[in-house]
PDB file of N, CA and C in Angstrom:
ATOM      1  N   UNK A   1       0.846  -1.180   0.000  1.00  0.00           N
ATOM      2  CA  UNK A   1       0.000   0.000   0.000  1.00  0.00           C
ATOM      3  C   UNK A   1       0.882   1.230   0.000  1.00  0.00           C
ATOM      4  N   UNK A   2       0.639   2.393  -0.576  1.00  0.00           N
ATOM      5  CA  UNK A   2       0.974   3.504  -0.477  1.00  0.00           C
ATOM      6  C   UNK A   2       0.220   4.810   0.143  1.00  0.00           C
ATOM      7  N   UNK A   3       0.656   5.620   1.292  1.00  0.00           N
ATOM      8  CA  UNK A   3      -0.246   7.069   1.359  1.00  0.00           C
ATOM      9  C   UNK A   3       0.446   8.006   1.574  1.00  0.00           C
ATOM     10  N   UNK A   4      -0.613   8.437   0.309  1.00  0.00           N
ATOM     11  CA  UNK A   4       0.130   9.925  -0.437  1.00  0.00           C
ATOM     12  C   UNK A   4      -0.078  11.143   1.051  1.00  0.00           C
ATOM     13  N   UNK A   5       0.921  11.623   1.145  1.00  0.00           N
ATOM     14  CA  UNK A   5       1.196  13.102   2.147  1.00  0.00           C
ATOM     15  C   UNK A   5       1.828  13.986   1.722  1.00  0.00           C
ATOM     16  N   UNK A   6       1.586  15.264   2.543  1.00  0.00           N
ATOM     17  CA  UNK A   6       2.415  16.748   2.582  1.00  0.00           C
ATOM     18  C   UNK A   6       3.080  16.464   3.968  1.00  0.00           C
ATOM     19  N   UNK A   7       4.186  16.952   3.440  1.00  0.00           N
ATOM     20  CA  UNK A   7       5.036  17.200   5.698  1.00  0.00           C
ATOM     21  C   UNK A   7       4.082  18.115   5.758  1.00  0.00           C
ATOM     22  N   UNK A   8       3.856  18.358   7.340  1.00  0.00           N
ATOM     23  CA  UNK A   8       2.886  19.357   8.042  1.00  0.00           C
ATOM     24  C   UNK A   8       1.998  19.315   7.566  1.00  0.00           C
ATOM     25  N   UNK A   9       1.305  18.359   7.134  1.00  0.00           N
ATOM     26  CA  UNK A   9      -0.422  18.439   6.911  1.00  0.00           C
ATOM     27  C   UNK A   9      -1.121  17.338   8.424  1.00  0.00           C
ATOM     28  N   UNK A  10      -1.955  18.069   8.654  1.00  0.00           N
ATOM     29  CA  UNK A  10      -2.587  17.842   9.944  1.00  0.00           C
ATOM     30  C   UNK A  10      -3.593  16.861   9.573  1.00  0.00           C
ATOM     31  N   UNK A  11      -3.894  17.088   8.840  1.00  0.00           N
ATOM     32  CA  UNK A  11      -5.271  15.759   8.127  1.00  0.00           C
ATOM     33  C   UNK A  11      -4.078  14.726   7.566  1.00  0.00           C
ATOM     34  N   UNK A  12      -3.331  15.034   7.243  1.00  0.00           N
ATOM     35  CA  UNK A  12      -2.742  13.608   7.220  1.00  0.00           C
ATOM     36  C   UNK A  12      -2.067  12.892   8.267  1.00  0.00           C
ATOM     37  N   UNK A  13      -1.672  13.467   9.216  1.00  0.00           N
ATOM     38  CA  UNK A  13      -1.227  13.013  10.280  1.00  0.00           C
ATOM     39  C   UNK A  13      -2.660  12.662  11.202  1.00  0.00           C
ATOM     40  N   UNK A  14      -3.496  13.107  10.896  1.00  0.00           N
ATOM     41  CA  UNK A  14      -4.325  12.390  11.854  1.00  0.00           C
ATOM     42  C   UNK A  14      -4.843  11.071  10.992  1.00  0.00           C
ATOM     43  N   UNK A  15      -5.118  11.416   9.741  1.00  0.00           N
ATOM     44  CA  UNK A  15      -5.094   9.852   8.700  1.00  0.00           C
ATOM     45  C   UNK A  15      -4.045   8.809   9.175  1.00  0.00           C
ATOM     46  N   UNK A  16      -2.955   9.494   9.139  1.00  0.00           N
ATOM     47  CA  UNK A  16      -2.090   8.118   9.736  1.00  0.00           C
ATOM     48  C   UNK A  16      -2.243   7.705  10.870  1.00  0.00           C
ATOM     49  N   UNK A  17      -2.566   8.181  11.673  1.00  0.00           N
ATOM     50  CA  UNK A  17      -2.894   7.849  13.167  1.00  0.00           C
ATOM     51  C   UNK A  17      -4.113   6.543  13.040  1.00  0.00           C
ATOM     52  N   UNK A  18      -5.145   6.869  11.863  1.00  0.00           N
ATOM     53  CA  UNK A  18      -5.877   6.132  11.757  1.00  0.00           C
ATOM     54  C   UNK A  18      -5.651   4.570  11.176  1.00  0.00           C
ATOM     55  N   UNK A  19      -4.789   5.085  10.041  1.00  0.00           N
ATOM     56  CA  UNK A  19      -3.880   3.758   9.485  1.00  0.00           C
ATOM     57  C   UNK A  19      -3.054   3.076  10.679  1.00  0.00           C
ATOM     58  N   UNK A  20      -2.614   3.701  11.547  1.00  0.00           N
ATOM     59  CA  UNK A  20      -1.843   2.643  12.423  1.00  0.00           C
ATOM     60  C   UNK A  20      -2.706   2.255  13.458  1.00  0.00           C
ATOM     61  N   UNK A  21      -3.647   2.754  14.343  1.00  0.00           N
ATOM     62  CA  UNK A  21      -4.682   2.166  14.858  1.00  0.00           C
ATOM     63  C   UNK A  21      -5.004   1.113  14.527  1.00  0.00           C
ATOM     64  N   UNK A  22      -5.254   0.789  13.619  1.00  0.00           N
ATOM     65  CA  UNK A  22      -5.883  -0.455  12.692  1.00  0.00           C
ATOM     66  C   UNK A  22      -4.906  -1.731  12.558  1.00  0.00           C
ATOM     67  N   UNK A  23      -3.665  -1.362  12.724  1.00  0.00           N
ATOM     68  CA  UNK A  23      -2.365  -2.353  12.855  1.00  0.00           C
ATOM     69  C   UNK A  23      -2.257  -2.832  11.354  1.00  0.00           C
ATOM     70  N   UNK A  24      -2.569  -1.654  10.452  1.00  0.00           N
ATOM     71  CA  UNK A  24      -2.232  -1.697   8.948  1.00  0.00           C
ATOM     72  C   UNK A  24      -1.111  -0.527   8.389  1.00  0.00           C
ATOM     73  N   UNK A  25      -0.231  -0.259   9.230  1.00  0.00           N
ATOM     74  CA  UNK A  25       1.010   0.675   8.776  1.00  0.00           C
ATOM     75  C   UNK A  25       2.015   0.035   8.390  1.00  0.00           C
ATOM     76  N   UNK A  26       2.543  -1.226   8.763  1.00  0.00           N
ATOM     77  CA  UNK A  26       3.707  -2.266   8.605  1.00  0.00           C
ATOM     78  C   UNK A  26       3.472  -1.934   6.993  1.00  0.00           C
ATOM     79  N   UNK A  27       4.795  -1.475   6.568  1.00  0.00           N
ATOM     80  CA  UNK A  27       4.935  -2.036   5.238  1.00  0.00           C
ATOM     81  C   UNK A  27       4.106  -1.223   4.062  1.00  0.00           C
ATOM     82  N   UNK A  28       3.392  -0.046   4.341  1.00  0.00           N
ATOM     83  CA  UNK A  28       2.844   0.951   3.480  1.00  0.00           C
ATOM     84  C   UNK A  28       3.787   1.836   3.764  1.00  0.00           C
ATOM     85  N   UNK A  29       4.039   2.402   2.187  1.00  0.00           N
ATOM     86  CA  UNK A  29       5.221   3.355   1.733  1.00  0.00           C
ATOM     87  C   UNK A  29       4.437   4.804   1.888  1.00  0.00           C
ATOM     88  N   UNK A  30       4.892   5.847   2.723  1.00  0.00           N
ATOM     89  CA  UNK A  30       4.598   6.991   2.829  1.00  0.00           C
ATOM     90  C   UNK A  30       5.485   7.852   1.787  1.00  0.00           C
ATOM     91  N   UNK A  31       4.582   8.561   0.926  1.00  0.00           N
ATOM     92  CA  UNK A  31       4.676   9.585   0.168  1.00  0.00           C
ATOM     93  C   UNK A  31       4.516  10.444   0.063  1.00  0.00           C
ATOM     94  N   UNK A  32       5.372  11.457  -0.086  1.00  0.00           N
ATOM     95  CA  UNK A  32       5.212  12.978   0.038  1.00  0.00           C
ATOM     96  C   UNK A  32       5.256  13.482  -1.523  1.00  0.00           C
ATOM     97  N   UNK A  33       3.611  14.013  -1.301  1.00  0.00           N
ATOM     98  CA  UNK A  33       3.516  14.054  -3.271  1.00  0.00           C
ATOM     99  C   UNK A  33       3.871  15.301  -3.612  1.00  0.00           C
ATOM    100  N   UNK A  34       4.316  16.310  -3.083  1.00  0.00           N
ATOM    101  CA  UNK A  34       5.204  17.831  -3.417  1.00  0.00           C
ATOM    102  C   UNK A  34       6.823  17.158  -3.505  1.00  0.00           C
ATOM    103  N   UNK A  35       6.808  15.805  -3.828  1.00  0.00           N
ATOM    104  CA  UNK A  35       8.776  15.545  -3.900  1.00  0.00           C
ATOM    105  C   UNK A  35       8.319  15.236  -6.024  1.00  0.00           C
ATOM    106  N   UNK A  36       7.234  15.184  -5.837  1.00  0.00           N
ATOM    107  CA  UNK A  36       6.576  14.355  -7.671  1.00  0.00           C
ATOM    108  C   UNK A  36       5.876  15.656  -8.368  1.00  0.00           C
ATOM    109  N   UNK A  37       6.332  16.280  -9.323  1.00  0.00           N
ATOM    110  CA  UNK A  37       5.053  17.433  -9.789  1.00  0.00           C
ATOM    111  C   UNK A  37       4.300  16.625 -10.397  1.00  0.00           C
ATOM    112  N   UNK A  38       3.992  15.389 -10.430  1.00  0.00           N
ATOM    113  CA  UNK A  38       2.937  14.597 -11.339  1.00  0.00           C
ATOM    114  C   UNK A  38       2.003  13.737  -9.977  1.00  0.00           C
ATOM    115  N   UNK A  39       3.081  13.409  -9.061  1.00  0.00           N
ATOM    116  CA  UNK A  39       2.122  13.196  -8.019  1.00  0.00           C
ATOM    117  C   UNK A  39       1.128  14.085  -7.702  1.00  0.00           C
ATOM    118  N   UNK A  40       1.898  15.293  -7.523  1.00  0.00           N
ATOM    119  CA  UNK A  40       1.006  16.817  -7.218  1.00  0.00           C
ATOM    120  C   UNK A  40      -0.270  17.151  -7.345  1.00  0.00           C
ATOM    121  N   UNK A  41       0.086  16.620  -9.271  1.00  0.00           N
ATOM    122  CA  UNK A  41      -1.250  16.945  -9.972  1.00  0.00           C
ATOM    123  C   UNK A  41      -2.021  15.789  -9.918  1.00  0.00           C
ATOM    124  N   UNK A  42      -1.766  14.911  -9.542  1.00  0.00           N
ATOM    125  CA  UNK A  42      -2.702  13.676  -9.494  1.00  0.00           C
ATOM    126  C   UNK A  42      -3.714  13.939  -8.111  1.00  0.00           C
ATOM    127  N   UNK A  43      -2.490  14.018  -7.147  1.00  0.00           N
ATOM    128  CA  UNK A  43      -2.886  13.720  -5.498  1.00  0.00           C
ATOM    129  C   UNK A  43      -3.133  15.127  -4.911  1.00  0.00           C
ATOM    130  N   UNK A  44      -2.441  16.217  -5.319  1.00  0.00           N
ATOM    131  CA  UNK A  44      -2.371  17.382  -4.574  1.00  0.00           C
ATOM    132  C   UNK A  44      -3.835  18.109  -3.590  1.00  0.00           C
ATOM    133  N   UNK A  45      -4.734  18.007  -4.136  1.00  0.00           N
ATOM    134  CA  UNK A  45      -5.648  18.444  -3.334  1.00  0.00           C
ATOM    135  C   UNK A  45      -6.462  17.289  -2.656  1.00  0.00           C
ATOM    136  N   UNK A  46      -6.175  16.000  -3.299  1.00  0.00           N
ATOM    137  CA  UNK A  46      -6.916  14.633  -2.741  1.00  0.00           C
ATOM    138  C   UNK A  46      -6.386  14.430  -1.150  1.00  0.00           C
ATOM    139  N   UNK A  47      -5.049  14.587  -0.959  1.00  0.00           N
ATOM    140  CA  UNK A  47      -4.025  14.382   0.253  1.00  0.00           C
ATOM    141  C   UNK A  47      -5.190  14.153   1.452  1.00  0.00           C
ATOM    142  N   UNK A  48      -4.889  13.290   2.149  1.00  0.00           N
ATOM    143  CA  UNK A  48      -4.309  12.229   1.933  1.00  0.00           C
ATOM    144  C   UNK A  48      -4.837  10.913   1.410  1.00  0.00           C
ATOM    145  N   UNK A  49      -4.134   9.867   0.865  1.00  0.00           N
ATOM    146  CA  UNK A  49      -4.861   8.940   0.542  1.00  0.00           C
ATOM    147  C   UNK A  49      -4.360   7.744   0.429  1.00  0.00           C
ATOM    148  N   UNK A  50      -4.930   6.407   1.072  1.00  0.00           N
ATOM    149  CA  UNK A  50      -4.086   5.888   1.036  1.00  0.00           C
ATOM    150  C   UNK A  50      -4.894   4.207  -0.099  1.00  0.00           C
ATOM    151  N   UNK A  51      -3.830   4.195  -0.814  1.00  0.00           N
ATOM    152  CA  UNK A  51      -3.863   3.072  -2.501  1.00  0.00           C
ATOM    153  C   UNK A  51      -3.296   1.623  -1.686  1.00  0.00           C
ATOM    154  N   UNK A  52      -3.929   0.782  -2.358  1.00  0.00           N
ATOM    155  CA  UNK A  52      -3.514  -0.896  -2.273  1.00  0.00           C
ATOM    156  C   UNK A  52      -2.599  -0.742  -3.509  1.00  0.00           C
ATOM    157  N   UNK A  53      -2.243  -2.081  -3.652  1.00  0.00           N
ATOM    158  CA  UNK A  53      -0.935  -2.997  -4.340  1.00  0.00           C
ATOM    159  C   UNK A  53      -1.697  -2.381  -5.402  1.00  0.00           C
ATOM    160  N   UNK A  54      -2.879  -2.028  -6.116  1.00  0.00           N
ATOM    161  CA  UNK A  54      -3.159  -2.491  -7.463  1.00  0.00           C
ATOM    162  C   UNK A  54      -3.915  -1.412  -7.797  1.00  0.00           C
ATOM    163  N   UNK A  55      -3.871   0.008  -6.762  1.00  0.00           N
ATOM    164  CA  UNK A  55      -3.542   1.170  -7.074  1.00  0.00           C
ATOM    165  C   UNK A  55      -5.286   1.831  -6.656  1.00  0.00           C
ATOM    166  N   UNK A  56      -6.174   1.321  -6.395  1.00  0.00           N
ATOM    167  CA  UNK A  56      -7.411   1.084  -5.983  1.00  0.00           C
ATOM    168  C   UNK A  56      -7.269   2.060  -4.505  1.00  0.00           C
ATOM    169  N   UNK A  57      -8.302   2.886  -4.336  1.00  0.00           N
ATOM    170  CA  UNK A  57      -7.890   4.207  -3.238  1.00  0.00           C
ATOM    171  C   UNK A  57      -9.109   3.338  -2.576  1.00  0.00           C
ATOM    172  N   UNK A  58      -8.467   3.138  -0.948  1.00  0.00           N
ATOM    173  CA  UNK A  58      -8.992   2.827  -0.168  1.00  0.00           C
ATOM    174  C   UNK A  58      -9.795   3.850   1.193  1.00  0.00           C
ATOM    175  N   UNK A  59      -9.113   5.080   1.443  1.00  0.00           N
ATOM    176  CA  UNK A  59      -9.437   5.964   1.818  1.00  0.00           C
ATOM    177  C   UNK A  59      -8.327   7.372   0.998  1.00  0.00           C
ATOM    178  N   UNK A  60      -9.680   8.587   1.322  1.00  0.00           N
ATOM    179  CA  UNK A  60      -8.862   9.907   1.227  1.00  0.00           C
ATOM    180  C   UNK A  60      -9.726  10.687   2.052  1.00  0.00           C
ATOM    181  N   UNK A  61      -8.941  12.141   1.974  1.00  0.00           N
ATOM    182  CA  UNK A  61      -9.547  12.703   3.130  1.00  0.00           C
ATOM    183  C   UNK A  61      -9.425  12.439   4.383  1.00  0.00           C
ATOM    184  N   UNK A  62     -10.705  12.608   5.025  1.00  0.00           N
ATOM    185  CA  UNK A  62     -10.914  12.098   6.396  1.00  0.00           C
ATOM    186  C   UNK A  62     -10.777  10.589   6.742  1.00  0.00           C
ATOM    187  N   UNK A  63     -10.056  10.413   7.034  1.00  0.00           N
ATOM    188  CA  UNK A  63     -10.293   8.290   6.781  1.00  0.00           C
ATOM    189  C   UNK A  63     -11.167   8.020   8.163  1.00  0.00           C
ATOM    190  N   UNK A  64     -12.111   7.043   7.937  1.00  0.00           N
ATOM    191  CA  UNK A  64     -13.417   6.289   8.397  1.00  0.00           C
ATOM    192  C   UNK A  64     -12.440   5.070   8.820  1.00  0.00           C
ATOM    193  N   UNK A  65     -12.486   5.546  10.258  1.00  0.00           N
ATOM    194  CA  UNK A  65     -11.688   4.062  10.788  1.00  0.00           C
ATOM    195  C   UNK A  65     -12.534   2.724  10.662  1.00  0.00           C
ATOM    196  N   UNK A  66     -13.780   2.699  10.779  1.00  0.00           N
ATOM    197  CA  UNK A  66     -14.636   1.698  10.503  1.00  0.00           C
ATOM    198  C   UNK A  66     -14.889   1.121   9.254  1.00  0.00           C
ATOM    199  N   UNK A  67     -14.837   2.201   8.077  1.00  0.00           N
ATOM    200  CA  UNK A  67     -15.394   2.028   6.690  1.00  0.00           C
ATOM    201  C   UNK A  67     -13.301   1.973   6.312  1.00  0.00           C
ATOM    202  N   UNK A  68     -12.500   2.280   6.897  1.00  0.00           N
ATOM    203  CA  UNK A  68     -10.985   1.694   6.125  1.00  0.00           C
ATOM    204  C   UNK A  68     -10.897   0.199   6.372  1.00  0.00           C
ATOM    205  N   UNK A  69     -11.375   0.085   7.956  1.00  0.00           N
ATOM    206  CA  UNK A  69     -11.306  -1.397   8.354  1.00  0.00           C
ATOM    207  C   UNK A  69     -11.850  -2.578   7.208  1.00  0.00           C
ATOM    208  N   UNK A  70     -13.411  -2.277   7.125  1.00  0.00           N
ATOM    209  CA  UNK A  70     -14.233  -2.843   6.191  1.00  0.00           C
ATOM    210  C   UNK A  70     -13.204  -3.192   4.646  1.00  0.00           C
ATOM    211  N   UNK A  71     -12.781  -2.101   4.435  1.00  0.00           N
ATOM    212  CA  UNK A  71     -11.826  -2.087   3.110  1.00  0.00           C
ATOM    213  C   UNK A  71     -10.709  -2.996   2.968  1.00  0.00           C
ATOM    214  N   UNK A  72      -9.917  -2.881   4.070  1.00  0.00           N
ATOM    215  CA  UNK A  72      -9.018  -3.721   4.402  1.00  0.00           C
ATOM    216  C   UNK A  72      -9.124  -5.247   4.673  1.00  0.00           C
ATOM    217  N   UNK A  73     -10.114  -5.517   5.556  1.00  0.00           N
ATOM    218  CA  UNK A  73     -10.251  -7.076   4.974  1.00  0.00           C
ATOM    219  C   UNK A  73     -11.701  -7.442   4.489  1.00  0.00           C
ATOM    220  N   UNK A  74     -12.019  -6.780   3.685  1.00  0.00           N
ATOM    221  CA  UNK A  74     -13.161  -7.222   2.193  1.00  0.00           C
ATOM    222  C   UNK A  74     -12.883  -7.570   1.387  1.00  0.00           C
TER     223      UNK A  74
END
């Protein structure tokens, strides 16, 4: 899995808080999409969000610890 971030974004740091709650952080690659100008334009206002292996967005925004859970093993 991958989730896309800004350093100092507060919604994403509380997104991750949510991703590791869940005991699904092991092994998802954190990305900072201002290092990509193509990430930028893909992700830039989506931030944060976090993609499976096969590129499929599992949460963005606000992440739904209940409705990421559901995602994660569905």
């Amino acid at each position: 899995m991958r989730f896309f971030e800004r350093t100092d974004c507060h919604l994403c740091h509380e997104a991750w808080l949510v991703v590791e709650s869940l005991g699904a952080a092991d092994g998802v690659e954190r990305v900072d999409v201002d290092q990509d100008p193509m990430l930028t334009a893909e992700y830039g206002l989506r931030i944060p969000v976090l993609v499976d292996a096969r590129g499929k967005v599992l949460a963005e925004g606000v992440f739904d610890a209940g409705e990421l859970r559901r995602r994660l093993t569905g």
